[in-house]
C-alpha atoms as a PDB file:
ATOM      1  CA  UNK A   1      89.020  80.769  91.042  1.00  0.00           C
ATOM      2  CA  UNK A   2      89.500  77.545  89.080  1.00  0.00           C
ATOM      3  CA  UNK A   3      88.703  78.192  85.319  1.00  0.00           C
ATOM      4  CA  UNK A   4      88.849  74.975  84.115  1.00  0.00           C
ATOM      5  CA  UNK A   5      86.143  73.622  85.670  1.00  0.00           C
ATOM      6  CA  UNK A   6      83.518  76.755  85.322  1.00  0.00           C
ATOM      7  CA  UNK A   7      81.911  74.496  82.340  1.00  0.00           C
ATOM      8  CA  UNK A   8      81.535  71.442  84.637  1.00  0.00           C
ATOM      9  CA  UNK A   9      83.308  68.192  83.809  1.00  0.00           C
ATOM     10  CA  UNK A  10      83.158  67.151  80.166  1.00  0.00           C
ATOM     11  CA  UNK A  11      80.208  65.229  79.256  1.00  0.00           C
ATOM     12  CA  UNK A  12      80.640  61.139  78.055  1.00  0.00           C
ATOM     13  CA  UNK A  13      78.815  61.887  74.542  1.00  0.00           C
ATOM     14  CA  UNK A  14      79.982  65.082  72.374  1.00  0.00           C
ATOM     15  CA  UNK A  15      77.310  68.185  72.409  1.00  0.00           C
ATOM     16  CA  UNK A  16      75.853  70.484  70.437  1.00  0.00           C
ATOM     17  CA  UNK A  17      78.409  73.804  70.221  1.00  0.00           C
ATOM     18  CA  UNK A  18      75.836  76.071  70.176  1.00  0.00           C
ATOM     19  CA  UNK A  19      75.065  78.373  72.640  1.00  0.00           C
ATOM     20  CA  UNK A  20      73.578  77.105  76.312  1.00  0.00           C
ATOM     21  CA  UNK A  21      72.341  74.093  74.138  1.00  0.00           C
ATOM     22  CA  UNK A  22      73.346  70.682  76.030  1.00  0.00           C
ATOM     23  CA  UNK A  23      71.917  67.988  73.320  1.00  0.00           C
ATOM     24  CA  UNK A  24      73.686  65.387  71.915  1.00  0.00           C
ATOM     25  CA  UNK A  25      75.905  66.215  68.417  1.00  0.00           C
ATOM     26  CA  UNK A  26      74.956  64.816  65.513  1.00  0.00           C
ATOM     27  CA  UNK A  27      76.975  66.696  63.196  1.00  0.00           C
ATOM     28  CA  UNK A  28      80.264  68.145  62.578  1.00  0.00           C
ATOM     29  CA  UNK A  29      80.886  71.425  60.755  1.00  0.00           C
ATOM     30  CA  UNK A  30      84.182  71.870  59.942  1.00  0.00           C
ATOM     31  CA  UNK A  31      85.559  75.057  59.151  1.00  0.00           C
ATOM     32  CA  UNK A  32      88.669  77.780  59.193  1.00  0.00           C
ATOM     33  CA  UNK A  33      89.059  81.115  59.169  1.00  0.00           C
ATOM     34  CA  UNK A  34      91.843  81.819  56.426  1.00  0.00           C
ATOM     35  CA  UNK A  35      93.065  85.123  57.817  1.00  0.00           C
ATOM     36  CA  UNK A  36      93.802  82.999  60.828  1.00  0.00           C
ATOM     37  CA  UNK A  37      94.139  79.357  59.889  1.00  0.00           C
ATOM     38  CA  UNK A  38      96.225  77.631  57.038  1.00  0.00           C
ATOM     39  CA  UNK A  39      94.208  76.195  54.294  1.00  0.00           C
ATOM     40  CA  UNK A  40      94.567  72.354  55.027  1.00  0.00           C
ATOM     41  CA  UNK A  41      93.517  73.544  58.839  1.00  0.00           C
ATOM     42  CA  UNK A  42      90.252  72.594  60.236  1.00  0.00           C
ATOM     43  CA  UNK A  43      88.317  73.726  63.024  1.00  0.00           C
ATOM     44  CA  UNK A  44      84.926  71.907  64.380  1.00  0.00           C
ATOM     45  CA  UNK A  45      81.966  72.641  66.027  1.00  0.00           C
ATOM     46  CA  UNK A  46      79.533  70.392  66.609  1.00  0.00           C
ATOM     47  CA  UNK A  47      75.715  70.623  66.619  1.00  0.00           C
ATOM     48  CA  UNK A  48      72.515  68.939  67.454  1.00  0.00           C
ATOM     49  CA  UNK A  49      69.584  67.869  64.446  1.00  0.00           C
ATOM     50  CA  UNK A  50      67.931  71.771  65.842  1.00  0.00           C
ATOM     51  CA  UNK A  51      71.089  73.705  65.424  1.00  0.00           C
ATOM     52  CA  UNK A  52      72.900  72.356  62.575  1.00  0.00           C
ATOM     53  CA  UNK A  53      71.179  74.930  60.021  1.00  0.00           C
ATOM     54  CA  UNK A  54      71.744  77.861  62.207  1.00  0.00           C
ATOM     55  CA  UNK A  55      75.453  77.138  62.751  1.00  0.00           C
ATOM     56  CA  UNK A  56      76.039  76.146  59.311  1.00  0.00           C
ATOM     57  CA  UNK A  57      74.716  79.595  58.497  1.00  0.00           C
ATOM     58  CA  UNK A  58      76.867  81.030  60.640  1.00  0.00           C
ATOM     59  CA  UNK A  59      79.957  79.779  59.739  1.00  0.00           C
ATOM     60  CA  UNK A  60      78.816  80.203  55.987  1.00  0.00           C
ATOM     61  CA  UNK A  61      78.143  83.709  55.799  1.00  0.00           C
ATOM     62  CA  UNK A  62      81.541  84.442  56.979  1.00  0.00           C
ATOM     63  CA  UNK A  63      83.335  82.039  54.533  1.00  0.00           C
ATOM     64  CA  UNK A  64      85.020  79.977  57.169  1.00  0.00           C
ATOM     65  CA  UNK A  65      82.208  76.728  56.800  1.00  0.00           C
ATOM     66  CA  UNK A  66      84.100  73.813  54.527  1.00  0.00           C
ATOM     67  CA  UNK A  67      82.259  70.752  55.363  1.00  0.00           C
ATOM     68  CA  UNK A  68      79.259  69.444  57.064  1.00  0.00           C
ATOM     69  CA  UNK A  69      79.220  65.573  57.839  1.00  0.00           C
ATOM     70  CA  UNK A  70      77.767  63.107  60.480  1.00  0.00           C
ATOM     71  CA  UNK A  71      79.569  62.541  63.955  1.00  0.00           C
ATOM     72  CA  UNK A  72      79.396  58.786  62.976  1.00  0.00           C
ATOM     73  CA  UNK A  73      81.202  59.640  59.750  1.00  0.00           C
ATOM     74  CA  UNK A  74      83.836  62.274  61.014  1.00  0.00           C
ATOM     75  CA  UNK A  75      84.701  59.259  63.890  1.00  0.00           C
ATOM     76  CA  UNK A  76      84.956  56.669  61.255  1.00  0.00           C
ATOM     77  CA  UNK A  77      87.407  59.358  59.019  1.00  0.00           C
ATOM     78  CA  UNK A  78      89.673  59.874  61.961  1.00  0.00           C
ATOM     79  CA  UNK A  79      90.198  56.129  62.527  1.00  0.00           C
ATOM     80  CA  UNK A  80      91.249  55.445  59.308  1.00  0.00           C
ATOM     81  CA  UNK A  81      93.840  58.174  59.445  1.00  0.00           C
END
């Protein structure tokens, strides 16, 4: 069995992180888990306009969420690094 490909092939604009939800991301939470992760470290999920609050709360309730920000804006971040 190939597990690579059990997701299908990636799709040509980012989606939503949560759960069996296939829109297109808006947003980027980024977070880390500091039993896990170094402090400058950041994770991402991404999320759709629906799911944003829910993942958000998610992430927030266990400490890990650090920022939320637009995909446009995380993009535009990364190119200036």
């Amino acid at each position: 069995m190939n597990l690579a490909n059990l997701s299908g092939p990636s799709p040509a604009t980012p989606q939503c992180s949560a759960k069996g939800c296939r829109a297109d991301a808006v947003w980027v939470l980024a977070w880390n888990n500091p039993k896990l992760h170094t402090p400058d470290r950041r994770k991402t999920w991404l999320a759709c306009d629906g799911h944003r609050e829910h993942l958000s709360q998610f992430l927030g309730v266990r400490g890990f969420l650090k920022d939320v920000v637009t995909l446009a804006e995380w993009e535009e971040a990364a190119g200036r690094e």
